[in-house]
C-alpha atoms as a PDB file:
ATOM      1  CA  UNK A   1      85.711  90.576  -1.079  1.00  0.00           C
ATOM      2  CA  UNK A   2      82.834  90.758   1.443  1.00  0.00           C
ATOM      3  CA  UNK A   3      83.066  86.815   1.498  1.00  0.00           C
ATOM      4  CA  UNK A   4      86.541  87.035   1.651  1.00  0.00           C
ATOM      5  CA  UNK A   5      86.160  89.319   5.396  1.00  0.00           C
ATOM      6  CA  UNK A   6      83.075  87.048   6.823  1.00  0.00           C
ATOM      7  CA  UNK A   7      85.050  84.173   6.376  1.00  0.00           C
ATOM      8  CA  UNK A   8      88.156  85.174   8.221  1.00  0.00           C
ATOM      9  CA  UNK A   9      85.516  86.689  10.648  1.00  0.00           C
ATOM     10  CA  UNK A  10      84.508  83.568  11.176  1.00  0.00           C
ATOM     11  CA  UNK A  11      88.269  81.509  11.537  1.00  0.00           C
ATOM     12  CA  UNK A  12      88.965  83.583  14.036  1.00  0.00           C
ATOM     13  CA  UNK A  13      89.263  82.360  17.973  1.00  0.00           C
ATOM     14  CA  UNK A  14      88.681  85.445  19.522  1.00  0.00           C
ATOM     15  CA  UNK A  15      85.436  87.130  21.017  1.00  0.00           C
ATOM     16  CA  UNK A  16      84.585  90.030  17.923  1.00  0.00           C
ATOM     17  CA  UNK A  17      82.454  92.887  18.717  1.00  0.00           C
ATOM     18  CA  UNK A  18      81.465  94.154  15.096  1.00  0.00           C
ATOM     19  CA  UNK A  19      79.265  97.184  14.914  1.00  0.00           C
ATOM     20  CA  UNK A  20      77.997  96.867  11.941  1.00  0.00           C
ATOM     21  CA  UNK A  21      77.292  99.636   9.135  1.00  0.00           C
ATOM     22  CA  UNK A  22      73.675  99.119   7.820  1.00  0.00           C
ATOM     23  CA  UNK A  23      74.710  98.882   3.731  1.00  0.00           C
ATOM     24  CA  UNK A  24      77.004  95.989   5.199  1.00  0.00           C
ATOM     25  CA  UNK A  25      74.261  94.260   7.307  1.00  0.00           C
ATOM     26  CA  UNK A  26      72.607  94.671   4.027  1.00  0.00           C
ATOM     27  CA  UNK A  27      75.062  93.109   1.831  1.00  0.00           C
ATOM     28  CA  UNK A  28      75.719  90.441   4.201  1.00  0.00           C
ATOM     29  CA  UNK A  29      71.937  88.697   4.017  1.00  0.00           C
ATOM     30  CA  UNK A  30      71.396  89.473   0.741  1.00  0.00           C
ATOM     31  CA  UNK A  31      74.388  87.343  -0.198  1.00  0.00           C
ATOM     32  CA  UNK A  32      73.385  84.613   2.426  1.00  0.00           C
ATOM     33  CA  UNK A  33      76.698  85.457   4.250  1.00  0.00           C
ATOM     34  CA  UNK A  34      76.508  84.453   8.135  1.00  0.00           C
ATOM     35  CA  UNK A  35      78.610  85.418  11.128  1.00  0.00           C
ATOM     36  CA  UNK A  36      79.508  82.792  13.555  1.00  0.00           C
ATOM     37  CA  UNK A  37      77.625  84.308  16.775  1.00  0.00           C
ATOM     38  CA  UNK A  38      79.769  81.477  18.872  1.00  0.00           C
ATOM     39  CA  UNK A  39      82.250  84.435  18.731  1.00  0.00           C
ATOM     40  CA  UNK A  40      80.905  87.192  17.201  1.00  0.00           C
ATOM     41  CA  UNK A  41      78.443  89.835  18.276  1.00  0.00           C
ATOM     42  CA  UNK A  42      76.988  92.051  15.952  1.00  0.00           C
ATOM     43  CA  UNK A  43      75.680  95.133  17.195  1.00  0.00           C
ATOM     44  CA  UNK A  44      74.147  98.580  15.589  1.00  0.00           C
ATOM     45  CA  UNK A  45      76.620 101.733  14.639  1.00  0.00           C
ATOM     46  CA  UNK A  46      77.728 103.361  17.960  1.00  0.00           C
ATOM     47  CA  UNK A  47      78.020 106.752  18.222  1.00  0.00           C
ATOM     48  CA  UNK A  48      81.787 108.401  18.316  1.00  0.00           C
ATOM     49  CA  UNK A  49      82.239 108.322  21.842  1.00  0.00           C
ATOM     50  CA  UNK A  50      80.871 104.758  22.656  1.00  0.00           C
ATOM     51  CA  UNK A  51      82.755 103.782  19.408  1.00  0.00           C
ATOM     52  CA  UNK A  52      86.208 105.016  20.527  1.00  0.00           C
ATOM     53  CA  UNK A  53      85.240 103.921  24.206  1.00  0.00           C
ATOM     54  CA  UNK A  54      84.799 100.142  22.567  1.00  0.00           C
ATOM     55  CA  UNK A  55      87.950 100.223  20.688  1.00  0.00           C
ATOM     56  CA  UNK A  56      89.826 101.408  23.478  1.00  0.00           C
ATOM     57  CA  UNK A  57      89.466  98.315  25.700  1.00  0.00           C
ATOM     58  CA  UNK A  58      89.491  96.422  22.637  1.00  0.00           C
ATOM     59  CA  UNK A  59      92.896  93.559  22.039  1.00  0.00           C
ATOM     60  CA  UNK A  60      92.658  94.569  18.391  1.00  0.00           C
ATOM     61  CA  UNK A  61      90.599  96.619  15.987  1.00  0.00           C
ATOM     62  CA  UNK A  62      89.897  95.254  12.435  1.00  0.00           C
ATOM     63  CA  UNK A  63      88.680  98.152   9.690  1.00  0.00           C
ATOM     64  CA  UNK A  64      88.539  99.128   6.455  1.00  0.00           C
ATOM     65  CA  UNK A  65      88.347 102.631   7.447  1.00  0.00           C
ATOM     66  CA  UNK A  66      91.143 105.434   7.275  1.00  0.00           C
ATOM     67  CA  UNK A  67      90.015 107.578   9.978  1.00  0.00           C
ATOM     68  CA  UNK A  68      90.174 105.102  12.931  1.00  0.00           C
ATOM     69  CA  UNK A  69      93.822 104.446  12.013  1.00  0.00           C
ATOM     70  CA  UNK A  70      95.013 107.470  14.094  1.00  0.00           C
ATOM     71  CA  UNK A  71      92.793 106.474  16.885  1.00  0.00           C
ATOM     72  CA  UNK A  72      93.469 103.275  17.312  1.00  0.00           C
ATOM     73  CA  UNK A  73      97.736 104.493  17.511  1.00  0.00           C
ATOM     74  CA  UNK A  74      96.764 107.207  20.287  1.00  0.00           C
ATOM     75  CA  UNK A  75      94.940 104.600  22.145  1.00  0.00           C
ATOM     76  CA  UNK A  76      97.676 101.952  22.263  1.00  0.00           C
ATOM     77  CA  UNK A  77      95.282  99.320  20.380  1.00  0.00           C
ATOM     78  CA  UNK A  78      96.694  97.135  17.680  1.00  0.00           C
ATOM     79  CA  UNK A  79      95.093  97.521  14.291  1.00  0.00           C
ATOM     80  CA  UNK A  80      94.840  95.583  11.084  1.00  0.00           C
ATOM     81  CA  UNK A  81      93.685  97.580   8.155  1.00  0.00           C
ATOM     82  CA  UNK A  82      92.111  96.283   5.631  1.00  0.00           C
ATOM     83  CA  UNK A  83      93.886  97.845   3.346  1.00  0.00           C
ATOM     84  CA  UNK A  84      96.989  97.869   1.282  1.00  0.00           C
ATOM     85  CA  UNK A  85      97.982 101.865   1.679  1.00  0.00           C
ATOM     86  CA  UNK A  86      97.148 104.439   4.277  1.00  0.00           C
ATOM     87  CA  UNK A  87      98.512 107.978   4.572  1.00  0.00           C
ATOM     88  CA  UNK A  88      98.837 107.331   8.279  1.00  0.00           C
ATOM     89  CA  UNK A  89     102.542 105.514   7.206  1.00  0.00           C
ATOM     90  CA  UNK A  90     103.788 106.139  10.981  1.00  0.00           C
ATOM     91  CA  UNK A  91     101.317 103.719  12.245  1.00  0.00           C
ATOM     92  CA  UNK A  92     102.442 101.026  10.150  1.00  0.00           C
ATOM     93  CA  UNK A  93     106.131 102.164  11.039  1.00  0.00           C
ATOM     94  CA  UNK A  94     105.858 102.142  14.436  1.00  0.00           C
ATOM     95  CA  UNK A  95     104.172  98.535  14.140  1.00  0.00           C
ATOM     96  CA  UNK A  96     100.595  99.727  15.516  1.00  0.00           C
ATOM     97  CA  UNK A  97      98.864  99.290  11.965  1.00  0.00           C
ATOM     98  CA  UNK A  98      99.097  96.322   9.610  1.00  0.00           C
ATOM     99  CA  UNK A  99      98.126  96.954   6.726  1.00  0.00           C
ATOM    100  CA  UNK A 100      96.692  93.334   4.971  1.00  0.00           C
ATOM    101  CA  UNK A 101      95.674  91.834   1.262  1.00  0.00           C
ATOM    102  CA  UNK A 102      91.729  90.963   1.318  1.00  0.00           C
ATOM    103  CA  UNK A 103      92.803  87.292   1.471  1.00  0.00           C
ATOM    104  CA  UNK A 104      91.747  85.258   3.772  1.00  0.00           C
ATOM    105  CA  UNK A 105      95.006  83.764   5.147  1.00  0.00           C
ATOM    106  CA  UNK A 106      96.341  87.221   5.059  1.00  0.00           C
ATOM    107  CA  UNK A 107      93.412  88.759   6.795  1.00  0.00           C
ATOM    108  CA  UNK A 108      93.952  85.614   9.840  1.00  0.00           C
ATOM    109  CA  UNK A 109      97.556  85.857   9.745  1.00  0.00           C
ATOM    110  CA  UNK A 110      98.077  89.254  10.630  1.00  0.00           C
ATOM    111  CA  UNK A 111      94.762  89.583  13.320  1.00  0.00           C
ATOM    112  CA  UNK A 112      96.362  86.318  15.037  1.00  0.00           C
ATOM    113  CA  UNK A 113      99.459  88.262  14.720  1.00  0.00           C
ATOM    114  CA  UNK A 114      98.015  91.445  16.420  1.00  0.00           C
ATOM    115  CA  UNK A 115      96.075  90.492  18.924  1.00  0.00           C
ATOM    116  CA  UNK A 116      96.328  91.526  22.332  1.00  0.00           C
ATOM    117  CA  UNK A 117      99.897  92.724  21.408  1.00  0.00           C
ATOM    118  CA  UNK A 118     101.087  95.551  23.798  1.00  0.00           C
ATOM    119  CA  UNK A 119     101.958  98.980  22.419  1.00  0.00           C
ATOM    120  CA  UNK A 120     103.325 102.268  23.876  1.00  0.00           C
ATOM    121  CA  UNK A 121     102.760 104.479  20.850  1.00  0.00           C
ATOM    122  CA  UNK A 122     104.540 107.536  21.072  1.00  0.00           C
ATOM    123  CA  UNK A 123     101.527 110.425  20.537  1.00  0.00           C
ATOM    124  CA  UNK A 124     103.890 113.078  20.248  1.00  0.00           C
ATOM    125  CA  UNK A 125     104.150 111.811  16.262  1.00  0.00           C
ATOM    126  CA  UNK A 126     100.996 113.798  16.008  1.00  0.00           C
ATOM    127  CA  UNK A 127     102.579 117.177  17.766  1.00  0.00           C
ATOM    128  CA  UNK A 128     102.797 117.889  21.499  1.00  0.00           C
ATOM    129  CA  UNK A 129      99.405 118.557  22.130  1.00  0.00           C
ATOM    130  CA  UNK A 130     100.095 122.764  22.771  1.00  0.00           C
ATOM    131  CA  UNK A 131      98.395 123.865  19.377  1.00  0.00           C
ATOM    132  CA  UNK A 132      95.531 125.241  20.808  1.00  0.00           C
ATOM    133  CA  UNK A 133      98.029 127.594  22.988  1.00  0.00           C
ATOM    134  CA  UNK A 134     100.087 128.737  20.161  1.00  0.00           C
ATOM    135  CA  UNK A 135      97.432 129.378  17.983  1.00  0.00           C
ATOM    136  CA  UNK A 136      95.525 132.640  19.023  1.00  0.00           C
ATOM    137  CA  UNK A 137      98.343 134.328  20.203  1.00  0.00           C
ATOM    138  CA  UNK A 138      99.461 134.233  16.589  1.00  0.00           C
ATOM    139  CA  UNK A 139      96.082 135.173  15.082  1.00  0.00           C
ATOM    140  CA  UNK A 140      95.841 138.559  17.841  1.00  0.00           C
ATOM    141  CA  UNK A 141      99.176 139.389  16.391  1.00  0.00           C
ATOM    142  CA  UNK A 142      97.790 139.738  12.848  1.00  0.00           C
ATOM    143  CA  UNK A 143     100.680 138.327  11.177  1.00  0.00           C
ATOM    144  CA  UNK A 144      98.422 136.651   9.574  1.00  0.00           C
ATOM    145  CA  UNK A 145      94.890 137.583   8.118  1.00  0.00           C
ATOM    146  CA  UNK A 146      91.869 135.640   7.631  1.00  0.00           C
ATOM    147  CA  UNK A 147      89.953 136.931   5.091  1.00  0.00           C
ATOM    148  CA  UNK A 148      86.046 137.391   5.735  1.00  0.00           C
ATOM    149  CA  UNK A 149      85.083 136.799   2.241  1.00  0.00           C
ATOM    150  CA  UNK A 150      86.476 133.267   1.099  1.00  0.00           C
ATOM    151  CA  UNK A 151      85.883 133.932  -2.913  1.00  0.00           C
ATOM    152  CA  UNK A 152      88.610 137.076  -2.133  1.00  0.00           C
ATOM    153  CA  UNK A 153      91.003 134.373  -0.133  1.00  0.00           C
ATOM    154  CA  UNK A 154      94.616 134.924  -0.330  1.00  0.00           C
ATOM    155  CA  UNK A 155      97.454 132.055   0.309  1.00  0.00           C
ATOM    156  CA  UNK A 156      97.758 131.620   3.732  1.00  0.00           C
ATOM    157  CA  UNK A 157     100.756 133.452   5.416  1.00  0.00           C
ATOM    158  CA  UNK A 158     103.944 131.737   6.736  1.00  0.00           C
ATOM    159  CA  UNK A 159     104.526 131.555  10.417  1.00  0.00           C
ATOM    160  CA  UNK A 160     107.449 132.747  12.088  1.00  0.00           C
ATOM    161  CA  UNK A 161     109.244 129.863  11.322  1.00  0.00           C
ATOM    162  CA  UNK A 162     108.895 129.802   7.392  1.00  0.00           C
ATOM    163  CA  UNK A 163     106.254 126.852   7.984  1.00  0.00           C
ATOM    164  CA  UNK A 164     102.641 127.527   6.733  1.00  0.00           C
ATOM    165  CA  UNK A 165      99.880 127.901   9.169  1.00  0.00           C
END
């Protein structure tokens, strides 16, 4: 599988940032595997910020991770997942995410496919962004409770809209 990821790494003509996890740096010389550094630059784990600052003036973002599918749709940057399910299904529907087989065609295809294509994701998918302004206004009404001993924890209460909180 690793093999599989290096070597449609490597077919690709684009410039690749990858910052790589140490267990995968790992993996990859202890296999022999080697990155073509004509076009790819392998650099350390970034912290968040510098992370999400790279992938937002990124063309594409290529990951196996779950979490950076969400990101990736709020920024406007095309992803391909490599994976073939994801619980963020509005990414894929709205065409932001493509989710891929670990082949190596597939893997090409669909990066060659979603590169540098432009997006105007629709963030309000995720709610409006006024949470944080609803919420304690509902907790200083006590309509619902939040119980200081979590072993004696009821169900949490509805809202005022029959939705749970």
């Amino acid at each position: 599988m690793l093999s599989t990821i290096v070597a449609a790494l490597n077919s690709l003509d684009f410039p690749i940032v990858f910052p790589i996890h140490p267990r995968t740096r790992k993996q990859i010389e202890e296999f022999g595997f080697k990155l073509d550094s004509s076009h790819i630059r392998v650099i350390d784990p970034l912290p968040y910020d510098d992370f999400m600052a790279l992938v937002a003036g990124s063309k594409l973002t290529i990951s196996d991770s779950g979490g950076i599918q969400k990101e990736c749709y709020l920024l406007n940057v095309p992803l391909v997942s490599l994976h073939t399910r994801t619980e963020w299904v509005e990414t894929v529907e709205k065409g932001a995410n493509v989710l891929t087989d670990l082949t190596l065609d597939s893997i090409v295809a669909n990066c060659q496919r979603m590169y540098g294509r432009r997006l105007s994701n629709d963030p309000s998918v995720y709610g409006d962004g006024a949470a944080a302004k609803r919420i304690p206004p509902i907790l200083q009404s006590g309509e619902i409770a939040i119980p200081s001993d979590r072993r004696k924890a009821q169900p949490i209460a509805r809202g005022r809209r029959g939705r749970n909180l």
